[in-house]
C-alpha atoms as a PDB file:
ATOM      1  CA  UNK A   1     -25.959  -3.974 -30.831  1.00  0.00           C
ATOM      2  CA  UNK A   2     -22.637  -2.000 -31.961  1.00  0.00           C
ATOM      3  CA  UNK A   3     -24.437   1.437 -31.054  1.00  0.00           C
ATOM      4  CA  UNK A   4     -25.018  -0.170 -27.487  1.00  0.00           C
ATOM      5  CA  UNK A   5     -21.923  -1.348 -27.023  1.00  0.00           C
ATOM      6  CA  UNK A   6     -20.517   1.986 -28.121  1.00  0.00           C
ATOM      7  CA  UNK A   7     -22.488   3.381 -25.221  1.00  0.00           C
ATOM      8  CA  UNK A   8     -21.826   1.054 -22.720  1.00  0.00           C
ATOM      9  CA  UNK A   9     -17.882   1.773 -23.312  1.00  0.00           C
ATOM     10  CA  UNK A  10     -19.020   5.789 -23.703  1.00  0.00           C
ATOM     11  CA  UNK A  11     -20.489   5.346 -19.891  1.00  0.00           C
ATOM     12  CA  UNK A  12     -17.655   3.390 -18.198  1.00  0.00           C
ATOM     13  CA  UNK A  13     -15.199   5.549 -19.725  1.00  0.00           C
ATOM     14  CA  UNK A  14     -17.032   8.283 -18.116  1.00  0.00           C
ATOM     15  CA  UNK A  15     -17.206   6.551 -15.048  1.00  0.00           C
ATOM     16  CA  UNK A  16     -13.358   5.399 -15.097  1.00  0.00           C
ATOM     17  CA  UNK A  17     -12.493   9.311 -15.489  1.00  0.00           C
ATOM     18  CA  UNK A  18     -14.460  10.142 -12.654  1.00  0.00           C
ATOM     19  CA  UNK A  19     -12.028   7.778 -10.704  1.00  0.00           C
ATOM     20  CA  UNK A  20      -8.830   8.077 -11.392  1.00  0.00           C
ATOM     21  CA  UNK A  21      -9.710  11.909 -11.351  1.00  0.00           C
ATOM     22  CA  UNK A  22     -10.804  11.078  -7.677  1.00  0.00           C
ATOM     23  CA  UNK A  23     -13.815  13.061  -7.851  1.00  0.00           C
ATOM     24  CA  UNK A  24     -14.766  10.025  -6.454  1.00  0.00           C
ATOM     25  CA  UNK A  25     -11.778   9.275  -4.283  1.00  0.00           C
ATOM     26  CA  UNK A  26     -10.911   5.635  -3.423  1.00  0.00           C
ATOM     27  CA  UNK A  27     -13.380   4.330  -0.377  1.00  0.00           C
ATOM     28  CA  UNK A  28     -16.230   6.507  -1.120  1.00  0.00           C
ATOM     29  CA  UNK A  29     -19.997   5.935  -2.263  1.00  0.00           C
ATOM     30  CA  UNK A  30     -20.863   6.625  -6.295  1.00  0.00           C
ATOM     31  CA  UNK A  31     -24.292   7.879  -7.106  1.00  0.00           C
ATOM     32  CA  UNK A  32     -26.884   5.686  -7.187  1.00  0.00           C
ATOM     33  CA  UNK A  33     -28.616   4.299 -10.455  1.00  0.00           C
ATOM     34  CA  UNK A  34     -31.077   6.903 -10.957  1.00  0.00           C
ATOM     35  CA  UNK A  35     -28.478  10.013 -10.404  1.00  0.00           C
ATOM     36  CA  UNK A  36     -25.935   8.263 -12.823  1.00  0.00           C
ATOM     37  CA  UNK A  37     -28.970   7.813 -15.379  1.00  0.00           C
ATOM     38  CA  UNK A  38     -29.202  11.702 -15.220  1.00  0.00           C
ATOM     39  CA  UNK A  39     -25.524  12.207 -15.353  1.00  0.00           C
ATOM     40  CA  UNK A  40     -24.726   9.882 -18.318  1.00  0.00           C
ATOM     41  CA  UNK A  41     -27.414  10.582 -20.537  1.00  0.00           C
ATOM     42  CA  UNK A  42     -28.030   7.115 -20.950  1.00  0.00           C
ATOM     43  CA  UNK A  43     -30.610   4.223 -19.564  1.00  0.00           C
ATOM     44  CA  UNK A  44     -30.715   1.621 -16.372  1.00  0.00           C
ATOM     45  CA  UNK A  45     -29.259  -1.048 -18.140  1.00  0.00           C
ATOM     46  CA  UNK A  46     -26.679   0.964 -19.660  1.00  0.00           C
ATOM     47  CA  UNK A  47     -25.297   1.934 -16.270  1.00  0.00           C
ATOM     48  CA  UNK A  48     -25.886  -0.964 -14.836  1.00  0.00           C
ATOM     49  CA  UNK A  49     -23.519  -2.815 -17.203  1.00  0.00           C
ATOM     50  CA  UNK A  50     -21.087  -0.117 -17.200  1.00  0.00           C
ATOM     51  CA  UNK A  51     -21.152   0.067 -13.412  1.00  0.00           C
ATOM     52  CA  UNK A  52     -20.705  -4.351 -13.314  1.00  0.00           C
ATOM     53  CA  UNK A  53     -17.679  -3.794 -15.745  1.00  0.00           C
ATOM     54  CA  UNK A  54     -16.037  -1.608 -13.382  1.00  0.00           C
ATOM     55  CA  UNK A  55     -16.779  -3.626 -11.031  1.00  0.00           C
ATOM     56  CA  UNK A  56     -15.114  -6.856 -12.921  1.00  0.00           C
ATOM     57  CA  UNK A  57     -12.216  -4.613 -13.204  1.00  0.00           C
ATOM     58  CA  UNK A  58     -11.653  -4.171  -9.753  1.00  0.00           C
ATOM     59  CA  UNK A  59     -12.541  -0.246  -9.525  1.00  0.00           C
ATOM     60  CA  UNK A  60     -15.890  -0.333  -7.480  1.00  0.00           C
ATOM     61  CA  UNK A  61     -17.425  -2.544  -5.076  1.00  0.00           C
ATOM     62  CA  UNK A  62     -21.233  -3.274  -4.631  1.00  0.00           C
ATOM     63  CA  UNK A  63     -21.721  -3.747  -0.784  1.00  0.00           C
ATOM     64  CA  UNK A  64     -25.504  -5.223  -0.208  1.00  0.00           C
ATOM     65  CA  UNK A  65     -28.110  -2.510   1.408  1.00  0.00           C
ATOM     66  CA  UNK A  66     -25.431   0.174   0.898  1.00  0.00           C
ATOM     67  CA  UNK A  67     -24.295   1.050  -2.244  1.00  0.00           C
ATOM     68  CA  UNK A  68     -21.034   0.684  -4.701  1.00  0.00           C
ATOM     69  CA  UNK A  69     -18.352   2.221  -3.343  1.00  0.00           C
ATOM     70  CA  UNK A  70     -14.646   3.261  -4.984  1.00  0.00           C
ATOM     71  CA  UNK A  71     -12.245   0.063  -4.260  1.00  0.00           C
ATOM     72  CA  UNK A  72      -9.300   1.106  -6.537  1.00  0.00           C
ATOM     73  CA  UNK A  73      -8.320   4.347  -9.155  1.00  0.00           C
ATOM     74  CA  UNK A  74      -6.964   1.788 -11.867  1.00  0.00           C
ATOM     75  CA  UNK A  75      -6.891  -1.623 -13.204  1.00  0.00           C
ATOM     76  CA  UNK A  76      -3.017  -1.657 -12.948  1.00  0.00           C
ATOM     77  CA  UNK A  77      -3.190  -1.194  -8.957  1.00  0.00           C
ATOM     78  CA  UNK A  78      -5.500  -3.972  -8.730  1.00  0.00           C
ATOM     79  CA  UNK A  79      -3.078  -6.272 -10.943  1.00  0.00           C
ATOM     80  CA  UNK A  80      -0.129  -4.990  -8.862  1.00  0.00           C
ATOM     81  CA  UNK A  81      -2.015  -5.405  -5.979  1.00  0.00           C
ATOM     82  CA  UNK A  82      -3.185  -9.174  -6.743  1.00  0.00           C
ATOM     83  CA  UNK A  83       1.052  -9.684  -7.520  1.00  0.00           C
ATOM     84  CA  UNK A  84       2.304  -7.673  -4.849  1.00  0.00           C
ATOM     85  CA  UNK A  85      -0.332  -9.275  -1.717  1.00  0.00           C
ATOM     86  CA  UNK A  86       2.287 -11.575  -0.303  1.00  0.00           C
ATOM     87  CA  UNK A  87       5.278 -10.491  -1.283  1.00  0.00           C
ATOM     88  CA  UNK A  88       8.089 -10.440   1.197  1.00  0.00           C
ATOM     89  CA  UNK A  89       8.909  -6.882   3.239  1.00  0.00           C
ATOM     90  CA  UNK A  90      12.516  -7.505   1.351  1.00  0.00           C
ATOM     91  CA  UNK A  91      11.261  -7.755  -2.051  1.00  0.00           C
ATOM     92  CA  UNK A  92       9.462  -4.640  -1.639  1.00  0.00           C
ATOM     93  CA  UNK A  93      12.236  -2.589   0.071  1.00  0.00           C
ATOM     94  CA  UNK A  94      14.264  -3.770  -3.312  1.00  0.00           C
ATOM     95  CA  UNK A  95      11.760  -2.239  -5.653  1.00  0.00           C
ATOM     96  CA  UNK A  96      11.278   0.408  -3.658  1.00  0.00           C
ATOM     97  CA  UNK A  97      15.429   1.303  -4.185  1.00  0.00           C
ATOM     98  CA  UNK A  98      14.862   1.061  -7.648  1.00  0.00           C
ATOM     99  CA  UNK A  99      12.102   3.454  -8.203  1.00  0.00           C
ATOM    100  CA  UNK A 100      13.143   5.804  -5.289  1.00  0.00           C
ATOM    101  CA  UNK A 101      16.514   6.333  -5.755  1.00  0.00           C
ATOM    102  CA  UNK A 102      16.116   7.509  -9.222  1.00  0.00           C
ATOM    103  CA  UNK A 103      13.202   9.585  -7.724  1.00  0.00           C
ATOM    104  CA  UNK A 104      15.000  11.369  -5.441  1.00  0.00           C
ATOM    105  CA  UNK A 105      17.548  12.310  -8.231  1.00  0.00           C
ATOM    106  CA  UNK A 106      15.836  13.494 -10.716  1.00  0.00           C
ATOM    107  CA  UNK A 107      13.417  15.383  -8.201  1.00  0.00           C
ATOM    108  CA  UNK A 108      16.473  17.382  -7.306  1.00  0.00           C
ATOM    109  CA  UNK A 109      16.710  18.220 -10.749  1.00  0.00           C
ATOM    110  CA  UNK A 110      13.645  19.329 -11.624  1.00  0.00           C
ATOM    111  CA  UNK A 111      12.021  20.625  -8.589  1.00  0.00           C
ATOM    112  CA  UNK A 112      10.504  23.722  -8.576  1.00  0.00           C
ATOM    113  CA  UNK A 113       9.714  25.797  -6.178  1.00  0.00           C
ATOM    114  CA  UNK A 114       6.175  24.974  -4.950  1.00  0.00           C
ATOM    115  CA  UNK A 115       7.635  21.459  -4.895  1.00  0.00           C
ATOM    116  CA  UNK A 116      10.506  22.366  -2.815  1.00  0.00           C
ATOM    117  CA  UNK A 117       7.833  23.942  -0.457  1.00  0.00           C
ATOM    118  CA  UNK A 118       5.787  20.904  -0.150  1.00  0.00           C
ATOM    119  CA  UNK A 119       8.949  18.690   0.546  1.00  0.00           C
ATOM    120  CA  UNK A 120       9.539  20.727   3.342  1.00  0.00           C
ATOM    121  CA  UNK A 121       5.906  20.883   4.807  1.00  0.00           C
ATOM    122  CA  UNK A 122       5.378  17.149   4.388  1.00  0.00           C
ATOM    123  CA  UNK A 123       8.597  16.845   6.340  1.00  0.00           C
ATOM    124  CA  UNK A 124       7.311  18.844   8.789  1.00  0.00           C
ATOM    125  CA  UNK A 125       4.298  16.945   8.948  1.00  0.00           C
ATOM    126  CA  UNK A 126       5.718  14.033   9.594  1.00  0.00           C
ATOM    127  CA  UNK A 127       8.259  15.072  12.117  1.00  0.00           C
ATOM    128  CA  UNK A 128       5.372  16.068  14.085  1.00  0.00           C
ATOM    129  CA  UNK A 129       3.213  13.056  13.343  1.00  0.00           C
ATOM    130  CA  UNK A 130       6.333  11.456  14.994  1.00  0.00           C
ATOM    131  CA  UNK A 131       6.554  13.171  18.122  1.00  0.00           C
ATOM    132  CA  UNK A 132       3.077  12.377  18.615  1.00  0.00           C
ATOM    133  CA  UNK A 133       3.312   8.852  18.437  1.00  0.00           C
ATOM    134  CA  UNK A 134       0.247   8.213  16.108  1.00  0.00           C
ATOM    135  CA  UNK A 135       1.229   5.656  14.286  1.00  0.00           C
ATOM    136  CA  UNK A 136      -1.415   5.598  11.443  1.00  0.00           C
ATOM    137  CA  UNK A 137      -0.341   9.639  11.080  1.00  0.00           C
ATOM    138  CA  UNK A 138       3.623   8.423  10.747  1.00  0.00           C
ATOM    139  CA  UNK A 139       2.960   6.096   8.042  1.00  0.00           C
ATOM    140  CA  UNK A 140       0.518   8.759   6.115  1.00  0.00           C
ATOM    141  CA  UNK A 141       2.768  11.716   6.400  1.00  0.00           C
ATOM    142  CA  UNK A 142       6.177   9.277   5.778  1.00  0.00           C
ATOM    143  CA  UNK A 143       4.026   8.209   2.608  1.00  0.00           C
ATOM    144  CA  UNK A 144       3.088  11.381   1.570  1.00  0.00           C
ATOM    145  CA  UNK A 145       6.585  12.756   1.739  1.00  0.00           C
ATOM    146  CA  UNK A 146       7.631   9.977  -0.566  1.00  0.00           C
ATOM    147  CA  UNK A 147       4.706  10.691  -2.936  1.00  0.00           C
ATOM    148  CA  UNK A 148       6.024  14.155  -2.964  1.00  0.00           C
ATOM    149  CA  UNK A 149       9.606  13.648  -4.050  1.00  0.00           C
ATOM    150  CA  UNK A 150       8.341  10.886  -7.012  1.00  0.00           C
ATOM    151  CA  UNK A 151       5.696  13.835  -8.209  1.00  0.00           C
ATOM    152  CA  UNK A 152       8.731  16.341  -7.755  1.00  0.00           C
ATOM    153  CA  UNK A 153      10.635  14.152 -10.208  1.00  0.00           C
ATOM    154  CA  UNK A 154       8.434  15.032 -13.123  1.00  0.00           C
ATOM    155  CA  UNK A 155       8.223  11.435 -14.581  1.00  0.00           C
ATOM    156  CA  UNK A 156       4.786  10.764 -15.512  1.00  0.00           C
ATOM    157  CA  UNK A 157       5.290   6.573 -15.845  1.00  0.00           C
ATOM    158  CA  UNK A 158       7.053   7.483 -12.748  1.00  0.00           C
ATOM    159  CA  UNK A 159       4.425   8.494 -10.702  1.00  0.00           C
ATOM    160  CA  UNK A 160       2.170   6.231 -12.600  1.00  0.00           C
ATOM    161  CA  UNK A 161       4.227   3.110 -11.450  1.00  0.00           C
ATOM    162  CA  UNK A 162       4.889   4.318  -7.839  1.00  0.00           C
ATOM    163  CA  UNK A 163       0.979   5.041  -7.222  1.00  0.00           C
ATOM    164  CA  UNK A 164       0.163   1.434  -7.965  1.00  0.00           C
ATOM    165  CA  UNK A 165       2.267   0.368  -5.348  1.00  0.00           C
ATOM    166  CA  UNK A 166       0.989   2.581  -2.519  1.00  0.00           C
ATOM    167  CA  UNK A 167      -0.582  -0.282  -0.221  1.00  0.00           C
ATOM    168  CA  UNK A 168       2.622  -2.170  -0.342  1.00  0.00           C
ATOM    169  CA  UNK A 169       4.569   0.893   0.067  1.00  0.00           C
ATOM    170  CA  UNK A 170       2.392   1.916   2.643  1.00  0.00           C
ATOM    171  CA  UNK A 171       2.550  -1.305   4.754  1.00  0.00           C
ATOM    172  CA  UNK A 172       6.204  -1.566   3.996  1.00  0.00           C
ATOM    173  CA  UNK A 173       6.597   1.903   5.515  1.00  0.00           C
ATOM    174  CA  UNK A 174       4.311   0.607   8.713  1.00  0.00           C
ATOM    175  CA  UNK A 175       6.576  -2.157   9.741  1.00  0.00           C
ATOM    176  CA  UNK A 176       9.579  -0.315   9.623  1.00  0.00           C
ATOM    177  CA  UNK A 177       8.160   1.730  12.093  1.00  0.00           C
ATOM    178  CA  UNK A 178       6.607  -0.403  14.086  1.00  0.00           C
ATOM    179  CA  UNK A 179      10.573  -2.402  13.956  1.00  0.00           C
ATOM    180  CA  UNK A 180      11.657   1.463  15.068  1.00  0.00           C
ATOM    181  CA  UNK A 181      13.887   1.772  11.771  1.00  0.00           C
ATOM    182  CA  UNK A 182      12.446   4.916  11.117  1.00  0.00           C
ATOM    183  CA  UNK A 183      13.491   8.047  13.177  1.00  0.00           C
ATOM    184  CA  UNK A 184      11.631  11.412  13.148  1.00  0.00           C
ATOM    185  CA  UNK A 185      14.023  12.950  11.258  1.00  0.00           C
ATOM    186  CA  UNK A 186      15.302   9.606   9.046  1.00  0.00           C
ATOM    187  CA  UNK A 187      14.734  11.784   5.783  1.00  0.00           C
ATOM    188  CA  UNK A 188      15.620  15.411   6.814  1.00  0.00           C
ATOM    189  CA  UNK A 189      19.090  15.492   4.799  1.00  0.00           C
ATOM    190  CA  UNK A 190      17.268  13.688   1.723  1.00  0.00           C
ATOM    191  CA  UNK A 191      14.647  17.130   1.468  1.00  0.00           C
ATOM    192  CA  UNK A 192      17.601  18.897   2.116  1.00  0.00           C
ATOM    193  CA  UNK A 193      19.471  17.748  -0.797  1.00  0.00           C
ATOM    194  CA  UNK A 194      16.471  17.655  -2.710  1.00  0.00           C
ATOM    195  CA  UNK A 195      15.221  21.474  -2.179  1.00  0.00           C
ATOM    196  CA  UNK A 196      19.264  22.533  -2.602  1.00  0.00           C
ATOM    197  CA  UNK A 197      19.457  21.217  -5.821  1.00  0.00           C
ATOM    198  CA  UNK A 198      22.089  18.022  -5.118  1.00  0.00           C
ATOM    199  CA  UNK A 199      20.823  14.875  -7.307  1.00  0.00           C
ATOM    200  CA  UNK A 200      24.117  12.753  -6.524  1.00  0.00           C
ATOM    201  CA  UNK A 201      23.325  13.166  -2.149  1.00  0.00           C
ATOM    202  CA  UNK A 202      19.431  13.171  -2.499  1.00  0.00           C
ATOM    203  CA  UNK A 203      20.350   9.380  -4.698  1.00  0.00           C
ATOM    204  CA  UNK A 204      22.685   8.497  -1.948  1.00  0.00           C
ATOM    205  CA  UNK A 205      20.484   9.390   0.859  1.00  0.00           C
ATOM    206  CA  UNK A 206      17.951   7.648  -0.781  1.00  0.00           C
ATOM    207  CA  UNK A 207      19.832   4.645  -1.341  1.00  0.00           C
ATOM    208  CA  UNK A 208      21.439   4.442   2.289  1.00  0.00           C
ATOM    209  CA  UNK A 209      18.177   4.386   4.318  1.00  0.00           C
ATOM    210  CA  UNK A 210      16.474   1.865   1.944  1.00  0.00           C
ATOM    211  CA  UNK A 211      20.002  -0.101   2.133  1.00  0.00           C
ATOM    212  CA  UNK A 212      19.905  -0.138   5.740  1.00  0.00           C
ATOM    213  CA  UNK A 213      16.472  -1.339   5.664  1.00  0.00           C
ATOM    214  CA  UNK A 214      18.138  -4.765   4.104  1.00  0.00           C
ATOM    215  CA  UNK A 215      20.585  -4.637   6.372  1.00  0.00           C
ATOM    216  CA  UNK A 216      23.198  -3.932   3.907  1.00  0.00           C
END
């Protein structure tokens, strides 16, 4: 029984990695049984208890006549996720100030120059999603840009705190659009400060939009 149980936890370790890796992103089929048999090195029932465990975790989804499919990259977005599902647009806003301000600082600290390029392109990107008026493209590229600055920071628990909170970021981000709060060029001086090195305005750009958002 322990050598079983070792592989079971062998297999949805393997299959975990494979996730948060994304080399099976979020929203996309796995292999079915007989191709993870062959990849794992192990037997049907092995898999398929591996596979249900994932599945109690809240990383895969079976969907009847089609497959199991990616729902989440971690167990700690699907916790957040279960906390954060009806939580007010103000109480989001609030922890988004507290993560992003800090963000934004140390990002213009550390940046480099690749990330200095990216900040720039995902501004860019979303400048132009904005003239277009595709909504769904304006909250991507706004969200991207902010994923950028938090990965520019250099913060691993950063990074690892902010990408749990994407959906309610993302929706957050999505109202404030749809309210018009959000201009095309709402975070051009925040890159600005970022790629020129200035922690203190990059913080107090960051901390003035997201202020304004609560109307303070």
């Amino acid at each position: 029984m322990a050598r079983r149980t070792g592989l079971i936890d062998t297999a949805v370790d393997e299959l975990r990695g494979r996730i948060e890796t994304e080399q099976w992103p979020v929203g996309t089929r796995i292999p079915p049984e007989p191709a993870l048999v062959d990849l794992l090195g192990v037997g049907r029932n092995t898999v398929r208890e591996a596979v249900q465990s994932l599945v109690h975790a809240g990383l895969l989804e079976r969907r009847q006549g089609s497959g199991t499919y990616v729902l989440s990259r971690s167990e700690l977005a699907v916790t957040m996720g279960r906390q954060i599902a009806d939580a007010r647009q103000r109480d989001v806003v609030e922890v988004r100030r507290s993560l992003e301000v800090e963000a934004a600082r140390l990002a213009a600290r550390r940046r480099t120059a690749s990330d200095a390029a990216a900040l720039l392109q995902r501004r860019d990107e979303r400048a132009s999603a904005y003239h277009a008026g595709d909504l769904d493209a304006m909250v991507a590229t706004d969200l991207d840009l902010h994923r950028a600055i938090v990965r520019a920071a250099a913060n691993p628990l950063l990074v690892t705190l902010y990408e749990n909170l994407l959906d309610a970021i993302g929706e957050n981000i999505r109202f404030n659009f749809v309210t018009d709060a959000h201009g095309h060029d709402a975070h051009d001086h925040l890159v600005e400060a970022i790629v020129a090195g200035d922690d203190g305005k990059a913080a107090d750009e960051t901390a003035r939009y997201l202020s304004a958002l609560l109307g303070e």
